[in-house]
N, C-alpha and C. Protein backbone atom coordinates (compact mmCIF):
# COMPACT_ATOMS: atom_id res chain seq x y z
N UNK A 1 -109.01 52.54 132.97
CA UNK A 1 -107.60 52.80 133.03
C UNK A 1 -107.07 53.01 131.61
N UNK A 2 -106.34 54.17 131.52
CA UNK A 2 -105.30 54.16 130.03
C UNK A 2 -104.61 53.38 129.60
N UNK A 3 -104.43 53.60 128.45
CA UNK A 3 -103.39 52.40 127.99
C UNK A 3 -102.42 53.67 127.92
N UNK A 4 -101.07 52.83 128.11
CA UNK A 4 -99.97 54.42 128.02
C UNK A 4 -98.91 53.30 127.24
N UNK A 5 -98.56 52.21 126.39
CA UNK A 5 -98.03 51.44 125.81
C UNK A 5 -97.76 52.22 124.84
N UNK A 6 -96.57 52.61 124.09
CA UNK A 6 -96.65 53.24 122.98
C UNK A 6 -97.03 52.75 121.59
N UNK A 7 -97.87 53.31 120.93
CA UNK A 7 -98.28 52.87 119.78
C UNK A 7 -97.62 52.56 118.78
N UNK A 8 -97.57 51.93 117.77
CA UNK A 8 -96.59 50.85 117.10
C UNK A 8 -95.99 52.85 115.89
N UNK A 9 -97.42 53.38 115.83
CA UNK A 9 -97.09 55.04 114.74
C UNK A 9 -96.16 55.55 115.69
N UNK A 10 -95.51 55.68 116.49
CA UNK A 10 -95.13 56.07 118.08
C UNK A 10 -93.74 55.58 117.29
N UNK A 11 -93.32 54.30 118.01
CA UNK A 11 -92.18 53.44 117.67
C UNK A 11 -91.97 53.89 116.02
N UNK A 12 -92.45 54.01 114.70
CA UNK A 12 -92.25 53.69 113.52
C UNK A 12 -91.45 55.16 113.86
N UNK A 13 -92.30 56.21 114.06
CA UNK A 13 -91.73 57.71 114.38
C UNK A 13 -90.79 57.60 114.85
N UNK A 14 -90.16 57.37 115.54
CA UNK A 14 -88.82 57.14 116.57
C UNK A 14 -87.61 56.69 115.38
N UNK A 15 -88.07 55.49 115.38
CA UNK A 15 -87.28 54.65 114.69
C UNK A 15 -87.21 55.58 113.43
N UNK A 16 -87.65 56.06 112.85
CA UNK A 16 -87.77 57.23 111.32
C UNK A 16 -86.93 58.45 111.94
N UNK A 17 -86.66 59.11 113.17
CA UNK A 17 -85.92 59.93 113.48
C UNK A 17 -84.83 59.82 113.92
N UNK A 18 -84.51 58.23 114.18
CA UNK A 18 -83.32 57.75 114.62
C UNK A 18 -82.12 57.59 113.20
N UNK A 19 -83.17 56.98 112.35
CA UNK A 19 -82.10 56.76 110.72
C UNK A 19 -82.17 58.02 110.19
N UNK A 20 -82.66 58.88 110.60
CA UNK A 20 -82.41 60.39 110.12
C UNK A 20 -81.21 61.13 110.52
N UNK A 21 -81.13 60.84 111.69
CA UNK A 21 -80.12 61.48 112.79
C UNK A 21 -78.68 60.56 112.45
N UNK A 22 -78.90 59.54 112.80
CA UNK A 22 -77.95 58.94 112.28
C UNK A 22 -77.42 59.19 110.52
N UNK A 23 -77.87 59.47 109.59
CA UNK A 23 -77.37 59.81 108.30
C UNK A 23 -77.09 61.07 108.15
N UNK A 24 -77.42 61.72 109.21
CA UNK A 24 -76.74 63.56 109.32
C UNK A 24 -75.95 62.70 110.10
N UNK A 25 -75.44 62.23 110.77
CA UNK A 25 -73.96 62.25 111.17
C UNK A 25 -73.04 61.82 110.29
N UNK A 26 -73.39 60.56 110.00
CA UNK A 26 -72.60 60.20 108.93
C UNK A 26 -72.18 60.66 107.87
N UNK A 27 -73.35 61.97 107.45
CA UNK A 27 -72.52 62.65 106.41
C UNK A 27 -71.86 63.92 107.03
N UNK A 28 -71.99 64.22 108.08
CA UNK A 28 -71.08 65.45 109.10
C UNK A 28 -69.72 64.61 108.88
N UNK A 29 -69.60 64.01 109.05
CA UNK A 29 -68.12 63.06 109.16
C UNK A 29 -67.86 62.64 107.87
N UNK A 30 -68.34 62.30 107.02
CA UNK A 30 -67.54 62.13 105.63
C UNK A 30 -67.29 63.53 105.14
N UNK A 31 -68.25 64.65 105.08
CA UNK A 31 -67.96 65.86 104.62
C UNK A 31 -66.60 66.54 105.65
N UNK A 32 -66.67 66.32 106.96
CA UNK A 32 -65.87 66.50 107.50
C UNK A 32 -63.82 66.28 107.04
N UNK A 33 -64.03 64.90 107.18
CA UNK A 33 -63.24 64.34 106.22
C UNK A 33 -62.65 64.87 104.82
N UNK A 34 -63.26 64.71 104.04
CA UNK A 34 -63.25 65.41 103.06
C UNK A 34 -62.80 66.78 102.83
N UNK A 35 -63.16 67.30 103.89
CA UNK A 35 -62.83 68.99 104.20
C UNK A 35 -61.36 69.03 104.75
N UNK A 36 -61.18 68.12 105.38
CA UNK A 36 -59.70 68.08 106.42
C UNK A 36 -58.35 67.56 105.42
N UNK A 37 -59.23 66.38 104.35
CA UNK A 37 -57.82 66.01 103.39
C UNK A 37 -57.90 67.52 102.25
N UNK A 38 -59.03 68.24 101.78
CA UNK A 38 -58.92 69.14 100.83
C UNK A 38 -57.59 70.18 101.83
N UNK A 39 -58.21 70.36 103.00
CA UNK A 39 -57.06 71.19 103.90
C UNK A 39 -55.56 71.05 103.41
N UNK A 40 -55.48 69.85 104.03
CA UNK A 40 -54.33 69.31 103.67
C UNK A 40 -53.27 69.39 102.33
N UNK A 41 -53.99 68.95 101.73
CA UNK A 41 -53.35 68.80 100.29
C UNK A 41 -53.68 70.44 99.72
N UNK A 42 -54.12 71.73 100.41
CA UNK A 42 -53.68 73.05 99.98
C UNK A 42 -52.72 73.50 100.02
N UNK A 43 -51.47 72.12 100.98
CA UNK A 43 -49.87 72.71 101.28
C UNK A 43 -49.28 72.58 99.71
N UNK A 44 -48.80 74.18 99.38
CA UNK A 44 -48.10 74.03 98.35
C UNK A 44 -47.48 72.66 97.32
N UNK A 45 -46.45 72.20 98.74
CA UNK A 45 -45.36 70.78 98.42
C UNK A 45 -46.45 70.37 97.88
N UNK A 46 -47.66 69.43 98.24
CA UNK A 46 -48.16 68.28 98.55
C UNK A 46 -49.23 68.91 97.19
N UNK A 47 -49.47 69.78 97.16
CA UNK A 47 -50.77 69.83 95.74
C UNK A 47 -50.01 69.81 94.64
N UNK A 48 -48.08 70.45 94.95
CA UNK A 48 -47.38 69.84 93.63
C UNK A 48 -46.77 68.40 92.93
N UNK A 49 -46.88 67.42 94.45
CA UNK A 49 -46.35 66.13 94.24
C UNK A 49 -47.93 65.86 94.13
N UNK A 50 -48.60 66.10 94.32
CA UNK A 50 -50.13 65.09 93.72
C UNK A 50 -49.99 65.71 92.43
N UNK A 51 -49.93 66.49 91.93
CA UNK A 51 -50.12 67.35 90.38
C UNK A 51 -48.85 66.21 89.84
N UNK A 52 -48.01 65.55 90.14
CA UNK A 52 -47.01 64.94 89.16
C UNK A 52 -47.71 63.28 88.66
N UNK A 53 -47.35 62.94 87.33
CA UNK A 53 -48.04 62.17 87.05
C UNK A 53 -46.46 60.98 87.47
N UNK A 54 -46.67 59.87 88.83
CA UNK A 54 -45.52 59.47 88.64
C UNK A 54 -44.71 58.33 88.40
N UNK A 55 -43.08 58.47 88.19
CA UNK A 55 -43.06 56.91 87.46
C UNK A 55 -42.76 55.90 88.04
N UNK A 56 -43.25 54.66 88.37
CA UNK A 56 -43.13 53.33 89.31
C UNK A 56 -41.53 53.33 89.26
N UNK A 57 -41.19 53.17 87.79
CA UNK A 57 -39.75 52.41 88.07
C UNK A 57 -39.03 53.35 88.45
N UNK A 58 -39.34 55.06 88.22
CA UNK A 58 -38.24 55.77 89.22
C UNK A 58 -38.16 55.49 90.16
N UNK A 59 -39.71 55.63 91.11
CA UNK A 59 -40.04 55.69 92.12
C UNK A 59 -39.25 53.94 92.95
N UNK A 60 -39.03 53.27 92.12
CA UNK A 60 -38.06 52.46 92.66
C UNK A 60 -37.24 52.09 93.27
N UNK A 61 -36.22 53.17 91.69
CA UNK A 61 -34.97 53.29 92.47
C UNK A 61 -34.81 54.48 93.19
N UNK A 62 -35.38 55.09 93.53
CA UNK A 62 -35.84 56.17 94.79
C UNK A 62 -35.86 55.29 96.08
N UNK A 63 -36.10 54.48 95.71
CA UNK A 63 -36.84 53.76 97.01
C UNK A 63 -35.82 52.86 97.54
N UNK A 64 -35.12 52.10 96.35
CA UNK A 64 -34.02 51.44 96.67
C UNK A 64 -32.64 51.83 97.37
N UNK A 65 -32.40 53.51 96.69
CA UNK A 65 -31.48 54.36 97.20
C UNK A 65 -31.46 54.49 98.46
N UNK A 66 -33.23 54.90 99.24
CA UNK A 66 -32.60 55.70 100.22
C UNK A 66 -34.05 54.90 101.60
N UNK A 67 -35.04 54.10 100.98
CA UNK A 67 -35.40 53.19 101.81
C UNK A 67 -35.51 51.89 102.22
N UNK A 68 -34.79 51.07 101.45
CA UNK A 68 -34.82 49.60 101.06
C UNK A 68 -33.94 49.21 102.40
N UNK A 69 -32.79 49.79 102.95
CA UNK A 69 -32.05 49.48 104.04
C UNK A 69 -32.86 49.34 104.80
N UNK A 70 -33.68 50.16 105.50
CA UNK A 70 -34.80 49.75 106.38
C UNK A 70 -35.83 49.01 106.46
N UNK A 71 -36.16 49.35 105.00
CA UNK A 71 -37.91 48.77 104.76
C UNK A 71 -37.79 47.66 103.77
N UNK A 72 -36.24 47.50 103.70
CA UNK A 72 -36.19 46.09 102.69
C UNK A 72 -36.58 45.98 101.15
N UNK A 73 -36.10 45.08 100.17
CA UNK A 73 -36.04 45.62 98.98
C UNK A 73 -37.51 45.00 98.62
N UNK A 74 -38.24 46.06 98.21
CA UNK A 74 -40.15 45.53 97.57
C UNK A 74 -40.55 46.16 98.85
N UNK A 75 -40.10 46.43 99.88
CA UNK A 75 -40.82 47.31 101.01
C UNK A 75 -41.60 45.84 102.05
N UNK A 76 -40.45 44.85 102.32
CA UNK A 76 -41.62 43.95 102.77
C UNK A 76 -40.56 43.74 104.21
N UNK A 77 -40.33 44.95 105.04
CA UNK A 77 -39.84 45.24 105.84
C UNK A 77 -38.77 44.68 106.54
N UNK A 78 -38.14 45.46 106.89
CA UNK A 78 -36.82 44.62 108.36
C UNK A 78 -36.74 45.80 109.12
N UNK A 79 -35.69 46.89 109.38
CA UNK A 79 -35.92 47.48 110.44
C UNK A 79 -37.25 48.23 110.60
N UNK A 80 -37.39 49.02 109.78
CA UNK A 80 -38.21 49.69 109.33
C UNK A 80 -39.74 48.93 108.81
N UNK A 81 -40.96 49.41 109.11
CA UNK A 81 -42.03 48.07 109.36
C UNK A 81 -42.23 47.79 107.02
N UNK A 82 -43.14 47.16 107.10
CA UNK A 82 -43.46 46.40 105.78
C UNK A 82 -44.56 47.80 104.71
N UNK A 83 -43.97 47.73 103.54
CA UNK A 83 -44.62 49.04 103.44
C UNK A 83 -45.71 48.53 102.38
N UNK A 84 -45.88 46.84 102.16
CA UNK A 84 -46.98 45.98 101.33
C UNK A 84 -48.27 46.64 101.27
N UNK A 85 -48.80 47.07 100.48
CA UNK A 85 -50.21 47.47 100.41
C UNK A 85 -50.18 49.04 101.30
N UNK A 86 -49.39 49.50 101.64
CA UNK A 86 -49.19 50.43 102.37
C UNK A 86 -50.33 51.57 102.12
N UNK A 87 -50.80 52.05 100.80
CA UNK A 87 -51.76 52.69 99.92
C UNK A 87 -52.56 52.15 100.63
N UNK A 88 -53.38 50.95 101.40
CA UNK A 88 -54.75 50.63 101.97
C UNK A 88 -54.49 51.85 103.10
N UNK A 89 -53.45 51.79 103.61
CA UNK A 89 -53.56 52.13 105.41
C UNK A 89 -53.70 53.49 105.15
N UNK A 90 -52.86 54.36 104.14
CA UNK A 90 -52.43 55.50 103.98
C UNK A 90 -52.82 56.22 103.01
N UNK A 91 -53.43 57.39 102.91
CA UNK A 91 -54.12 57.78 102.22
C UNK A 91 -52.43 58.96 101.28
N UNK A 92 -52.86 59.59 99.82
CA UNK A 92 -51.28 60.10 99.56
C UNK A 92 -51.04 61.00 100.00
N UNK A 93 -51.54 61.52 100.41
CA UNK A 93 -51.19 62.83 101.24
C UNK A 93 -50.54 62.28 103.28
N UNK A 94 -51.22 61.18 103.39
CA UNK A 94 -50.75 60.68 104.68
C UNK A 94 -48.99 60.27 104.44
N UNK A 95 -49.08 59.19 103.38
CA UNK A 95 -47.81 59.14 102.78
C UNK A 95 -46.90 60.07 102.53
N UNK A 96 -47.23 61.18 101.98
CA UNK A 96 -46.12 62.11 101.94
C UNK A 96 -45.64 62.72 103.03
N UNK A 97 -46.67 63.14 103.73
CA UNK A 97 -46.69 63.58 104.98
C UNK A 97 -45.36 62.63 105.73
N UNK A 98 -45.58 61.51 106.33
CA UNK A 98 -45.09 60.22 106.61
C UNK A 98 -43.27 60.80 106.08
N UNK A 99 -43.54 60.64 104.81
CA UNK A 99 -41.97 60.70 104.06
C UNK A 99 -40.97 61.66 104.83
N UNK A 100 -42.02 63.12 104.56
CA UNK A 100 -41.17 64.22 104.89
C UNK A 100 -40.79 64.64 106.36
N UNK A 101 -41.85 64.23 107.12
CA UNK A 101 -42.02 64.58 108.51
C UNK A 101 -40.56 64.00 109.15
N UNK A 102 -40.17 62.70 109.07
CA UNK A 102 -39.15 62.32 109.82
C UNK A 102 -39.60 62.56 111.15
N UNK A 103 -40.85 62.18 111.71
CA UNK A 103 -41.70 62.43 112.74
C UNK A 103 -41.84 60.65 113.58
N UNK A 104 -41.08 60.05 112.57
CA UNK A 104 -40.99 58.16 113.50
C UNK A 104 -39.80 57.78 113.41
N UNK A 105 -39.15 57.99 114.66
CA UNK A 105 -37.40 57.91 114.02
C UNK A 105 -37.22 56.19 114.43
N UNK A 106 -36.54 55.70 113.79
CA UNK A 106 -35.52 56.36 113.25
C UNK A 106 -35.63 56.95 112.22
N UNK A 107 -36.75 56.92 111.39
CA UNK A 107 -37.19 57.36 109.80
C UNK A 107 -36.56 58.86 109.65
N UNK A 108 -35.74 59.10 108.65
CA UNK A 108 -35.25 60.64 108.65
C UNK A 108 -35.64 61.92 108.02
N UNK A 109 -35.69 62.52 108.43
CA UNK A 109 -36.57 64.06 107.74
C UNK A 109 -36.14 63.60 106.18
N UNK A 110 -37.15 63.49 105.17
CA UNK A 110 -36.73 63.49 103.74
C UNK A 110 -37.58 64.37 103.02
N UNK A 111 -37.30 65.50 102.21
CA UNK A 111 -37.96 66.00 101.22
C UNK A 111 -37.41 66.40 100.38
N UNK A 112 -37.48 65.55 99.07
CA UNK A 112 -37.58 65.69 97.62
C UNK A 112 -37.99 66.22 97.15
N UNK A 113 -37.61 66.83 95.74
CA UNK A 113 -38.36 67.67 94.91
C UNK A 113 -39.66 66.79 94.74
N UNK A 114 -40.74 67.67 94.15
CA UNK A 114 -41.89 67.62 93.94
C UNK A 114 -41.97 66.01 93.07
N UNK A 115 -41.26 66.36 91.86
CA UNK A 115 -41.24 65.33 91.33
C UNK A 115 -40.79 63.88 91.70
N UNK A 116 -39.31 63.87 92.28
CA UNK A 116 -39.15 62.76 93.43
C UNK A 116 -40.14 62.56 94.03
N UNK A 117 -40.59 63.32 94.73
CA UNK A 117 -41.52 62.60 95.77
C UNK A 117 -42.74 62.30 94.97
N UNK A 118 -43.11 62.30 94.07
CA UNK A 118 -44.22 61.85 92.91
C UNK A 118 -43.67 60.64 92.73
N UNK A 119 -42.56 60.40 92.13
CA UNK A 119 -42.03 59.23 91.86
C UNK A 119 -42.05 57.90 92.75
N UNK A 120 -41.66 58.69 93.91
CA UNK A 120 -42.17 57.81 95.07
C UNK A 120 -42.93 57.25 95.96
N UNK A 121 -44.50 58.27 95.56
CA UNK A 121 -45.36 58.06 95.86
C UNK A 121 -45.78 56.93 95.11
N UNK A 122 -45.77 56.88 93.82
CA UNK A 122 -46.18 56.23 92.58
C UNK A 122 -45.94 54.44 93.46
N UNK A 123 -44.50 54.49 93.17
CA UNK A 123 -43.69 53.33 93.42
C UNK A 123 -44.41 52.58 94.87
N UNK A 124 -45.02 53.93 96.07
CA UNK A 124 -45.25 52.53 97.44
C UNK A 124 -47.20 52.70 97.16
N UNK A 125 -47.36 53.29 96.32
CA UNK A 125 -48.94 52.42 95.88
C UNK A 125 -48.95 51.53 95.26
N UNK A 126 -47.67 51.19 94.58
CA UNK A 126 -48.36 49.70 93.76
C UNK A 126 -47.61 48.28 94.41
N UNK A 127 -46.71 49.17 95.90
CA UNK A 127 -46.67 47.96 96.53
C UNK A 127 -47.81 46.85 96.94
């Protein structure tokens, strides 16, 4: 009678085409990624507010002016949710996006010049 058990060269093979397959995906999806934020940030606005180098303490009182009523003063929320560490969740282009869209109301359509919105980007990353 045969032995039909698979051989351990059998299993090693498998297992060697499995971490193969699996690391082409993983890099299908980071390159992916990668491809979708380069997309993104080809919108005019958004490759000119990343091009601004910007300033915290404007970006402040930017922030104080026209989001602090909601999001509370330091961004550590009341109506509007907590915008603490906000830079983990949000990548800057998600953020700007976020700003201008007025796409979560009550949040209101806002777009600033290039530079404003640099300023303000600046200011909720180092929340």
């Amino acid at each position: 009678m045969a032995n039909i058990s698979p051989s351990s060269e059998d299993n090693s093979i498998s297992f060697s085409r499995i971490v193969i397959a699996m690391a082409a995906i993983a890099l299908a999806i980071c390159l992916s990624a990668f491809g979708f934020y380069r997309f993104q940030a080809s919108d005019p606005y958004i490759s000119q507010v990343l091009a601004q180098q910007g300033e915290i303490s404007q970006g402040q009182e930017i922030f104080n002016l026209n989001c602090a009523a909601c999001h509370g003063v330091g961004g550590i929320g009341l109506v509007g949710p907590s915008l603490e560490k906000v830079s983990h969740r949000k990548s800057q282009v998600g953020l700007i996006k976020q700003v201008i869209s007025g796409k979560t109301p009550p949040m209101p359509k806002f777009q600033p010049s290039p530079e404003i919105m640099g300023d303000l980007l600046a200011y909720l990353e180092s929340l």
